[in-house]
N, C-alpha and C. Protein backbone atom coordinates (compact mmCIF):
# COMPACT_ATOMS: atom_id res chain seq x y z
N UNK A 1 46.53 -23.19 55.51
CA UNK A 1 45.23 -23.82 55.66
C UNK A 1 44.96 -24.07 57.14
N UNK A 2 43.61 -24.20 57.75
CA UNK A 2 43.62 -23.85 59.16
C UNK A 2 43.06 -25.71 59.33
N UNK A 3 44.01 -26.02 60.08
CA UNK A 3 43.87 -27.53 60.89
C UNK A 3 42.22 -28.10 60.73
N UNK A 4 41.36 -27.27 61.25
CA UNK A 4 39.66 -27.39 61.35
C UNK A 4 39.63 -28.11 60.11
N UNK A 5 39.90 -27.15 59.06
CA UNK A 5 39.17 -27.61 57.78
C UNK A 5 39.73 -28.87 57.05
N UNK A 6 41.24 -29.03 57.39
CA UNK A 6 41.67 -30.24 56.86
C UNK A 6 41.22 -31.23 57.58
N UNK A 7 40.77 -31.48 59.43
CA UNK A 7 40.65 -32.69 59.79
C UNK A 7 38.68 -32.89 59.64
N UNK A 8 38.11 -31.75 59.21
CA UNK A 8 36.91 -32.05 58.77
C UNK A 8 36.48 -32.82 57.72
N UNK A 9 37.29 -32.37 56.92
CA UNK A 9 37.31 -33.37 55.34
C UNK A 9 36.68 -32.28 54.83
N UNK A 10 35.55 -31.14 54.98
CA UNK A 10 34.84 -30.87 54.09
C UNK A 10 35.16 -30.31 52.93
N UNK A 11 36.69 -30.26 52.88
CA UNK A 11 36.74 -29.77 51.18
C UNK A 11 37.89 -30.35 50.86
N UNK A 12 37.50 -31.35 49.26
CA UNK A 12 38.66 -32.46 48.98
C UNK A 12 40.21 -31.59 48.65
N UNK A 13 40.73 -32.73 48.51
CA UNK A 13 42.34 -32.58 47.76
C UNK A 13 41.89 -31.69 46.38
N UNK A 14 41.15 -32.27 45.93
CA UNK A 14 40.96 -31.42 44.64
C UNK A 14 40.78 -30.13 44.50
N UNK A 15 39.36 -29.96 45.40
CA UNK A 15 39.46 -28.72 45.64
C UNK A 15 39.65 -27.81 46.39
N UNK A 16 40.34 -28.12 47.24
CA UNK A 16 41.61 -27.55 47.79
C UNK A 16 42.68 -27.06 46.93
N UNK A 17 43.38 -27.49 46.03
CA UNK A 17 44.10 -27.33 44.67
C UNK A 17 43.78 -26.30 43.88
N UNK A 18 42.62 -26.89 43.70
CA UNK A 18 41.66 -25.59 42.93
C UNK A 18 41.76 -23.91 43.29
N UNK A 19 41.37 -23.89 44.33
CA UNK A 19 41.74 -22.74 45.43
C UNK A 19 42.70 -22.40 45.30
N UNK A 20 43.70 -23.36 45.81
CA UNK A 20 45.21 -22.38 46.02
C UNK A 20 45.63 -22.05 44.29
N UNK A 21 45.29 -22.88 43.02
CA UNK A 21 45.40 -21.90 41.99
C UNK A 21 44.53 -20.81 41.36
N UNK A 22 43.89 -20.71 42.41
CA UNK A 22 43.35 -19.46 42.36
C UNK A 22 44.34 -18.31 43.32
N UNK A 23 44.39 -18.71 44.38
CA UNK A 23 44.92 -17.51 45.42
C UNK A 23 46.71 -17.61 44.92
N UNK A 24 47.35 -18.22 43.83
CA UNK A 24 48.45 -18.07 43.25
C UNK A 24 48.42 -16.78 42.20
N UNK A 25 47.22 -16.33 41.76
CA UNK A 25 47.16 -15.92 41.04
C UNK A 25 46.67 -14.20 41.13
N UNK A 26 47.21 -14.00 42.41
CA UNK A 26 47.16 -12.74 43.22
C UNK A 26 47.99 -12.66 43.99
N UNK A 27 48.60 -11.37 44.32
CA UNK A 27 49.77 -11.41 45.31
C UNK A 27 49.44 -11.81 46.82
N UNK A 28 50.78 -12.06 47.65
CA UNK A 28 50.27 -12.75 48.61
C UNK A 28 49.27 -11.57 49.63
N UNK A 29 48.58 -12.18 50.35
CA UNK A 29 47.86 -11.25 51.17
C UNK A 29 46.59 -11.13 50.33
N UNK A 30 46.80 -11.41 49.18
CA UNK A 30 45.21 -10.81 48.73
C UNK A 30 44.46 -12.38 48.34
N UNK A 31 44.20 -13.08 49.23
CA UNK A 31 43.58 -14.34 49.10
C UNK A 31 42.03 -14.15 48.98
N UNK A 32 41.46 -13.18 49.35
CA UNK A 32 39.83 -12.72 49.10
C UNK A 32 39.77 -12.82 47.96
N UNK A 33 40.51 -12.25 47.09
CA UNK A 33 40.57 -12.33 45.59
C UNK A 33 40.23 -13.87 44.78
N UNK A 34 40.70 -14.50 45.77
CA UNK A 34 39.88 -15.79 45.10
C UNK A 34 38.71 -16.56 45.57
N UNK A 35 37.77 -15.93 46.39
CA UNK A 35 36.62 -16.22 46.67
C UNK A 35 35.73 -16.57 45.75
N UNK A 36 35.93 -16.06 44.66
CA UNK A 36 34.81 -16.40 43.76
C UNK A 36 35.01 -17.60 42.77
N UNK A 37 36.22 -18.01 42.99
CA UNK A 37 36.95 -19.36 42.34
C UNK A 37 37.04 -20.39 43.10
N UNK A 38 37.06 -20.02 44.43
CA UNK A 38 36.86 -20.87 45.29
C UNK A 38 35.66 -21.70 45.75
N UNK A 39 34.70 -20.99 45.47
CA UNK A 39 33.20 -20.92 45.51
C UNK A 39 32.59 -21.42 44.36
N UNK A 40 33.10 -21.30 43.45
CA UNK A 40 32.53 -22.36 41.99
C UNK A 40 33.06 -23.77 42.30
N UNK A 41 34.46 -23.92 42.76
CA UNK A 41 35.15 -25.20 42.89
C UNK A 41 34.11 -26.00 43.69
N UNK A 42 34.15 -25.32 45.00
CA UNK A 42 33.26 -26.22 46.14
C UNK A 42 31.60 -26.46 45.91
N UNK A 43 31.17 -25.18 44.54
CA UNK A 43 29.88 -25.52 44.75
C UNK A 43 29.45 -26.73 43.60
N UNK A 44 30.68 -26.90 42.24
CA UNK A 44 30.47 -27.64 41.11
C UNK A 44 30.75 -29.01 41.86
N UNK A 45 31.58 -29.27 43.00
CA UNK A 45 32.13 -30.55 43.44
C UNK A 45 30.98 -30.97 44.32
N UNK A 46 29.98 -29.91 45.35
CA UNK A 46 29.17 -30.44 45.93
C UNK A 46 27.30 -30.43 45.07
N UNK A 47 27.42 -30.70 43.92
CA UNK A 47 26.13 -31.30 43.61
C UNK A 47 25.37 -29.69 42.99
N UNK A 48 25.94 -28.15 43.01
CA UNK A 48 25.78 -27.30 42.59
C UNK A 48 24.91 -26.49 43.58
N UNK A 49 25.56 -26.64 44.46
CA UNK A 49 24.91 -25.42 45.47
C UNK A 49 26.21 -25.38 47.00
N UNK A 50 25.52 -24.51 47.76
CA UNK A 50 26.85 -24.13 48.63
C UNK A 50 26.28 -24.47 49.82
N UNK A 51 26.52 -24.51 50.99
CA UNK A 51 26.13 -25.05 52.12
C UNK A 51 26.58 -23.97 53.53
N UNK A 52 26.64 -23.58 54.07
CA UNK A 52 26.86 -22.45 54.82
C UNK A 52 28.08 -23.62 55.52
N UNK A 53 28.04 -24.49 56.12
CA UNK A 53 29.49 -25.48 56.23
C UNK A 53 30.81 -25.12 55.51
N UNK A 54 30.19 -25.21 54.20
CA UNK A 54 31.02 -25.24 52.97
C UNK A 54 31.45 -24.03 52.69
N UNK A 55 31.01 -23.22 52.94
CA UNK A 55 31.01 -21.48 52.97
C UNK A 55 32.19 -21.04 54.13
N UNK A 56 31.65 -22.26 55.49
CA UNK A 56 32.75 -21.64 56.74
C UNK A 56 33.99 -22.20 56.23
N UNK A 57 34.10 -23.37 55.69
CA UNK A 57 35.44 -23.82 55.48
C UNK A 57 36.22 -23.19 54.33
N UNK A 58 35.33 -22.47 53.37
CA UNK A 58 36.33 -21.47 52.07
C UNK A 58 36.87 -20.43 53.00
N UNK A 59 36.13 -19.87 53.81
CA UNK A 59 36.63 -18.96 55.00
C UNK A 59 37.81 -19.57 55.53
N UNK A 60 37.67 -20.70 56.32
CA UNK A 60 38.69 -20.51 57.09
C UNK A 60 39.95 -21.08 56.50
N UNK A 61 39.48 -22.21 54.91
CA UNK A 61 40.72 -22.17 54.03
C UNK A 61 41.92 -21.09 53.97
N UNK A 62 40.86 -19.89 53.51
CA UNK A 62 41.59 -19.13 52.97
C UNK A 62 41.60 -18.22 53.96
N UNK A 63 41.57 -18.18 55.18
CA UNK A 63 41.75 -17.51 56.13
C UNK A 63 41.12 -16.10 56.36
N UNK A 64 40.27 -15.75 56.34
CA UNK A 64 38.90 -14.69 56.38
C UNK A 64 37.95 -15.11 56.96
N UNK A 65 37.41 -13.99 57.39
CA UNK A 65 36.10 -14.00 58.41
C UNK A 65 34.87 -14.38 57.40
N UNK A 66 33.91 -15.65 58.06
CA UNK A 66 33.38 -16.05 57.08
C UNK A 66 32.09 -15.22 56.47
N UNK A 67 32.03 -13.97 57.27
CA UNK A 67 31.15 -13.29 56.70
C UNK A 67 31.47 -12.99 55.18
N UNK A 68 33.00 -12.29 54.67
CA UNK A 68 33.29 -12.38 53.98
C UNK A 68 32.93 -12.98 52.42
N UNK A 69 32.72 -14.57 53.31
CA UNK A 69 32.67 -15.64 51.92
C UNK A 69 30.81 -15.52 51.60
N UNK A 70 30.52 -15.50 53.01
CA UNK A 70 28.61 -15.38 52.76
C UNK A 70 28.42 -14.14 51.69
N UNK A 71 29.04 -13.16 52.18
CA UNK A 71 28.29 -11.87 51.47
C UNK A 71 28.53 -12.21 49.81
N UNK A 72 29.88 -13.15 49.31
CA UNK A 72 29.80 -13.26 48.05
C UNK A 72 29.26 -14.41 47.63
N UNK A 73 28.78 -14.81 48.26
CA UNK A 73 27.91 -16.69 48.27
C UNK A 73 26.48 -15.87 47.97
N UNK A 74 25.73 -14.84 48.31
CA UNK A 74 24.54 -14.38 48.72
C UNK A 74 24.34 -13.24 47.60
N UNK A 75 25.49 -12.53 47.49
CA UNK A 75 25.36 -11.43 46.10
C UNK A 75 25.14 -11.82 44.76
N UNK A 76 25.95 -12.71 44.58
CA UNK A 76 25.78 -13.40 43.11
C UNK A 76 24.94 -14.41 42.84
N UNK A 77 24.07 -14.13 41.48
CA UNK A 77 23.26 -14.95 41.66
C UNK A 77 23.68 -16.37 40.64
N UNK A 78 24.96 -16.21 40.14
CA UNK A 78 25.78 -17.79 39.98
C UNK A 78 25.89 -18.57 41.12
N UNK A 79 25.83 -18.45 42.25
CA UNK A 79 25.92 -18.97 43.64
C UNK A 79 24.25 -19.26 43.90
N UNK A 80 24.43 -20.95 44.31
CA UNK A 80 23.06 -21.27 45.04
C UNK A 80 23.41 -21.67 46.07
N UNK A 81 22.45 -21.72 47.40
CA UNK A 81 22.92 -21.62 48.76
C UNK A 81 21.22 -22.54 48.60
N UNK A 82 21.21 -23.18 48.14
CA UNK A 82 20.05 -24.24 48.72
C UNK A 82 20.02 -25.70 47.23
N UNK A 83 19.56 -27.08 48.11
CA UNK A 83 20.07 -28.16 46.72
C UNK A 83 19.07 -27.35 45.13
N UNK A 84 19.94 -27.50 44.32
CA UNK A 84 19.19 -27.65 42.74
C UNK A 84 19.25 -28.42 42.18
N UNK A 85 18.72 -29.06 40.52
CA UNK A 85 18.52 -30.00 39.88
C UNK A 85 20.30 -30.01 39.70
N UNK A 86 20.66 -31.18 38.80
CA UNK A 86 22.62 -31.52 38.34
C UNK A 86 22.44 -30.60 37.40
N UNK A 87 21.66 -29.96 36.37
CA UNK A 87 21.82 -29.16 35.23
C UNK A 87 21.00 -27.59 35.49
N UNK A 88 22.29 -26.20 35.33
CA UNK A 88 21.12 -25.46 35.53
C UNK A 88 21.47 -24.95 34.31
N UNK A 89 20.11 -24.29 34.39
CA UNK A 89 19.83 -23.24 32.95
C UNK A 89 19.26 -22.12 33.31
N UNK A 90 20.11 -21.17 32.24
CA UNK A 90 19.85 -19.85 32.72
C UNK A 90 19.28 -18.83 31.15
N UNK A 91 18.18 -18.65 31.39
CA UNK A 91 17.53 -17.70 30.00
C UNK A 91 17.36 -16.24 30.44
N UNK A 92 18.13 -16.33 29.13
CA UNK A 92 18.62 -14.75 29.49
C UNK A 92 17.23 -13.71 29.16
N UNK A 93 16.78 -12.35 29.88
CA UNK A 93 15.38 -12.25 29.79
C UNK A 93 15.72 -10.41 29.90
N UNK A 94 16.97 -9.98 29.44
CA UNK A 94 17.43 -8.71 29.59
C UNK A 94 16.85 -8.18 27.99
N UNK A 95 17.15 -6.59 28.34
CA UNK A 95 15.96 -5.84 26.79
C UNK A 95 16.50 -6.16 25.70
N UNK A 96 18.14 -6.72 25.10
CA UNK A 96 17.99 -7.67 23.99
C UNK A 96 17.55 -8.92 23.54
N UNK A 97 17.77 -9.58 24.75
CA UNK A 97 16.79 -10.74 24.62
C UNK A 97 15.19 -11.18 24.67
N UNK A 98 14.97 -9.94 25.09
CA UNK A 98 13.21 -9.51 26.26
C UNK A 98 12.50 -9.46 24.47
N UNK A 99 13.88 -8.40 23.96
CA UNK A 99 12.99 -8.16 22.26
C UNK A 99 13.17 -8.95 21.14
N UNK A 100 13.91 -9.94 21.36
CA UNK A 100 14.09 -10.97 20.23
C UNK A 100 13.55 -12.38 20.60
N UNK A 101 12.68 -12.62 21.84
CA UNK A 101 11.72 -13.24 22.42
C UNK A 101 12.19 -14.02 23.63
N UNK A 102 12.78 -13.48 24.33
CA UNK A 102 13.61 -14.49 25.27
C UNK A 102 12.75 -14.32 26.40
N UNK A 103 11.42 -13.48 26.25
CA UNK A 103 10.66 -14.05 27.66
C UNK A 103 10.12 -15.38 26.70
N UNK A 104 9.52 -15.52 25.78
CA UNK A 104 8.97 -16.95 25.30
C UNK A 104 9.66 -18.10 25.00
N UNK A 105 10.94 -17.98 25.36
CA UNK A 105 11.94 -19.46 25.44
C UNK A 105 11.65 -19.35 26.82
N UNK A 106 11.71 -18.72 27.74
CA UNK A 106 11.49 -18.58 29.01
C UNK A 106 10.51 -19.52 29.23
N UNK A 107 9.40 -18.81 28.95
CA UNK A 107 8.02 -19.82 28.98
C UNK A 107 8.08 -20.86 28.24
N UNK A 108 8.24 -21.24 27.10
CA UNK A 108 9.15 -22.73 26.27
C UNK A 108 9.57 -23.43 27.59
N UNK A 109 10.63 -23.27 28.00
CA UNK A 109 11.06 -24.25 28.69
C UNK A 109 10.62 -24.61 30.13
N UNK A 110 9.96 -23.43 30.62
CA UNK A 110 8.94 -23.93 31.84
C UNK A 110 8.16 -24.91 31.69
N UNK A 111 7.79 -24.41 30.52
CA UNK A 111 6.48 -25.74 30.12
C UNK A 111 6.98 -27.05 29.48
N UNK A 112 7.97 -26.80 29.21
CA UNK A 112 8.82 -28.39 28.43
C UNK A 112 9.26 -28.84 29.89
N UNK A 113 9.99 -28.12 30.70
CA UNK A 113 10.61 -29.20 32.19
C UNK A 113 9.14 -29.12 33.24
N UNK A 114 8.31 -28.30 32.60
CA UNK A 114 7.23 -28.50 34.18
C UNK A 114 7.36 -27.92 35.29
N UNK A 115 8.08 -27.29 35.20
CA UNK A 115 8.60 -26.26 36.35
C UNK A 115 8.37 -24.53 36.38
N UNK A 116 8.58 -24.01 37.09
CA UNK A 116 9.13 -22.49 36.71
C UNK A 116 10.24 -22.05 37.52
N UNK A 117 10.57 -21.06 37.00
CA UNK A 117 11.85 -20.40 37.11
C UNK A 117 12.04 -20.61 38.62
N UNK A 118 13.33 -20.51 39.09
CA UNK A 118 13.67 -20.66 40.46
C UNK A 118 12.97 -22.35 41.36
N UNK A 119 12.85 -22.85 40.08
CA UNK A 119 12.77 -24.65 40.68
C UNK A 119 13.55 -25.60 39.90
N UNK A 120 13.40 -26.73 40.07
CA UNK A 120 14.23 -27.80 39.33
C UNK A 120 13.14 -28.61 39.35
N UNK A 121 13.55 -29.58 38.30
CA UNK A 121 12.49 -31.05 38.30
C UNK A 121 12.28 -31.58 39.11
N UNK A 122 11.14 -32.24 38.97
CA UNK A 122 11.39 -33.52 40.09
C UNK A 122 11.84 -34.32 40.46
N UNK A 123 12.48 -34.85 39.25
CA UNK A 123 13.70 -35.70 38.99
C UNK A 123 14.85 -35.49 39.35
N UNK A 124 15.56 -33.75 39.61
CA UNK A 124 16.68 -33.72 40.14
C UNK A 124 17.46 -33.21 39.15
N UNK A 125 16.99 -33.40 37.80
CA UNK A 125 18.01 -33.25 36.49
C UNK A 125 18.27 -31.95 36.06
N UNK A 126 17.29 -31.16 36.28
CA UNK A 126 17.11 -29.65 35.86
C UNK A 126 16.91 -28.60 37.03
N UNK A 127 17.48 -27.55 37.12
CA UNK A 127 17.49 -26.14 37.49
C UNK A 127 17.19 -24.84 36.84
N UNK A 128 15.64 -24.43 36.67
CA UNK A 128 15.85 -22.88 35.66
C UNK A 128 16.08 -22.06 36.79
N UNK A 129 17.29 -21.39 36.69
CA UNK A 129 17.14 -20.19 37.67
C UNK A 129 15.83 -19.15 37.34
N UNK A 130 16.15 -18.27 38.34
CA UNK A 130 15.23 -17.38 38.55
C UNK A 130 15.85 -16.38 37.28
N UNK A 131 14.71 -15.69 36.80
CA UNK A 131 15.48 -14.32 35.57
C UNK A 131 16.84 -14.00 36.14
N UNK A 132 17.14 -14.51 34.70
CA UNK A 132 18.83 -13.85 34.55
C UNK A 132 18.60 -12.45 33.63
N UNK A 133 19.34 -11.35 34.62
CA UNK A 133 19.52 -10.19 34.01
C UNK A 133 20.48 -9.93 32.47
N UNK A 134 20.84 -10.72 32.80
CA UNK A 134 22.00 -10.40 31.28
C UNK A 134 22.87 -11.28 31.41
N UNK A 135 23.27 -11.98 30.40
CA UNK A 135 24.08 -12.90 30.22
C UNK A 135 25.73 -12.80 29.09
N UNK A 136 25.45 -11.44 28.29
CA UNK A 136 26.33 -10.69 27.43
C UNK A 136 26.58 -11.32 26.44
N UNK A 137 25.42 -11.93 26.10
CA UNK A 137 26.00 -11.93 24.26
C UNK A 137 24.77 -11.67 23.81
N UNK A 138 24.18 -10.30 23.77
CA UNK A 138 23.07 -9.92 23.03
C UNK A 138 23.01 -9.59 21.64
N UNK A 139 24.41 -9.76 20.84
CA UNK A 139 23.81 -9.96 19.44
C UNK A 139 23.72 -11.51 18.99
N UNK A 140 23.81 -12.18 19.93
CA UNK A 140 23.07 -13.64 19.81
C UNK A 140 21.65 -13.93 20.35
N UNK A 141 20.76 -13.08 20.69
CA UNK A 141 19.63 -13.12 21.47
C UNK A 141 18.63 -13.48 20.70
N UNK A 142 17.70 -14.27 21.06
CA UNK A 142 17.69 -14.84 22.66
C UNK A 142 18.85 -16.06 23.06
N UNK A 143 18.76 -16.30 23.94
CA UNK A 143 19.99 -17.02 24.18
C UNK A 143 19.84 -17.53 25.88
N UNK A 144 20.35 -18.77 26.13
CA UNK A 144 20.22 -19.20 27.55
C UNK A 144 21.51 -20.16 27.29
N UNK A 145 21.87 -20.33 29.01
CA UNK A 145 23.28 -21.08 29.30
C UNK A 145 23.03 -22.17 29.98
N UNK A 146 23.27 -23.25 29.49
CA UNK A 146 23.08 -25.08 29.99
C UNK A 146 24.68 -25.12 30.53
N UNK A 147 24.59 -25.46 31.94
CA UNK A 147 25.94 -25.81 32.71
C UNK A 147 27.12 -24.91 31.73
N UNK A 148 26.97 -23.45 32.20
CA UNK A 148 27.72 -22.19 31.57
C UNK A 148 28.30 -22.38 30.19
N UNK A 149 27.35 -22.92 29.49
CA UNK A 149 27.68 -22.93 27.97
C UNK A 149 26.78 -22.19 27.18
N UNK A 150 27.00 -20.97 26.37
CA UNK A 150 26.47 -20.58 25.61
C UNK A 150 25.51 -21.15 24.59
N UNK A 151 23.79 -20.58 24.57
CA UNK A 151 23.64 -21.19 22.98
C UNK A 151 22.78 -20.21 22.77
N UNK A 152 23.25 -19.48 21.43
CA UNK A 152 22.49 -18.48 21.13
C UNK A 152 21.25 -18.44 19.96
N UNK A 153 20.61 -17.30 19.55
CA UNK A 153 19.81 -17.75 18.42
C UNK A 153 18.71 -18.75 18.77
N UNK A 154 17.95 -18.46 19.95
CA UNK A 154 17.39 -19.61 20.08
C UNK A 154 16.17 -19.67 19.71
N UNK A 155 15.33 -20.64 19.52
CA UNK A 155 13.63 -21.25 19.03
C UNK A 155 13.26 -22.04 19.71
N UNK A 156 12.12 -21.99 20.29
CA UNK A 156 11.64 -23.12 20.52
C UNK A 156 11.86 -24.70 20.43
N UNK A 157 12.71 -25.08 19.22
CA UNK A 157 12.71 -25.82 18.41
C UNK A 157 14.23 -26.34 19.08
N UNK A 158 15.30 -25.42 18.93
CA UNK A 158 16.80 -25.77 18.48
C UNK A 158 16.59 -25.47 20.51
N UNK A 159 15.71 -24.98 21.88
CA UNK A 159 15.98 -25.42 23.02
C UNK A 159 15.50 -26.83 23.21
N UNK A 160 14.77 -27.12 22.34
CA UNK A 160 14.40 -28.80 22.51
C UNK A 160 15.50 -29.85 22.38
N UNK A 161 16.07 -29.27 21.18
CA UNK A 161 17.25 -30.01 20.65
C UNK A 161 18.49 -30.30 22.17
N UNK A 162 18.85 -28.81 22.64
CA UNK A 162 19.52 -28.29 23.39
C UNK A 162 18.96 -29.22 24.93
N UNK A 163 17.89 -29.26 25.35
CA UNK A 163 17.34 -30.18 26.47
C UNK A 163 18.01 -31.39 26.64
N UNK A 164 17.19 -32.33 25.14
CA UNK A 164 17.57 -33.30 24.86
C UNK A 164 18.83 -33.72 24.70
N UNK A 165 19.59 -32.99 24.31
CA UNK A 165 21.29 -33.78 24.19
C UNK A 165 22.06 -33.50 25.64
N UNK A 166 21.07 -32.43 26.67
CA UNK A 166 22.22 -33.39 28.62
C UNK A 166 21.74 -34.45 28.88
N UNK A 167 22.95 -35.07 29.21
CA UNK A 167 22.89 -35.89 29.68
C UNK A 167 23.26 -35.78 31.09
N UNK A 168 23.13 -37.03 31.81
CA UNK A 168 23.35 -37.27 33.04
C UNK A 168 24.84 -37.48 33.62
């Protein structure tokens, strides 16, 4: 671990931990390999988004050039690099879901949080990402993911249900 990042504080004991059981889980030398574990840790612990700070210090954690950590902070669109609501949701809007109506849960829930896609409430509570391409469980379609939990089969009706029971 490089001195910088431990006397900065910016990334706890925890997840710090987190990390190294990730980069245990590849032979030595191949610590890139856990960039993308590393990068959920720091972004679920900081409020659900990543911070280009937070980005230099997975870098220099794990010892790589931090371009490295950007290009996979910036490719994936599980990675947010600006604040979002504490809850995101993601409706899946790919051609099994597109045909079993998952652009109209789409629109359902814009209009139930007041928002559209690629905003959060005003409140802070909610995040719809922007169209999710596929989410892979299309013989459950339509279907959207509340803080990466599956719920498939969906209605109008049973995403209300689904709203209503996050809590804070």
């Amino acid at each position: 671990m490089s001195a910088h990042v431990a006397e900065a504080g910016l990334l706890s004991a925890h997840v710090r931990e987190e990390i190294d059981r990730w980069v245990a889980k590849f032979p030595p030398g191949r610590q890139r390999s856990a960039v993308i574990g590393a990068l959920h840790a720091v972004q679920h612990e900081n409020g659900g988004y990543l911070t280009p700070e937070l980005m230099t210090a997975v870098a220099e954690y794990l010892k790589l050039p931090p371009i490295q950590v950007f290009e996979v902070a910036t490719f994936y669109s599980m990675f947010e690099t600006k604040p979002v609501g504490r809850h995101s949701i993601s409706v899946c809007t790919n051609i099994s879901c597109m045909l079993r109506g998952g652009d109209d849960i789409l629109a359902h829930v814009e209009k139930r949080l007041g928002i559209r896609a690629g905003q959060s409430t005003p409140d802070g509570k909610f995040y719809l990402k922007i169209e999710e391409e596929c989410l892979a469980a299309c013989c459950g379609a339509p279907m959207m993911m509340v803080d990466h939990v599956y719920h498939e089969n969906l209605t109008p009706k049973t995403v209300d249900e689904i709203l209503d029971a996050v809590k804070d």
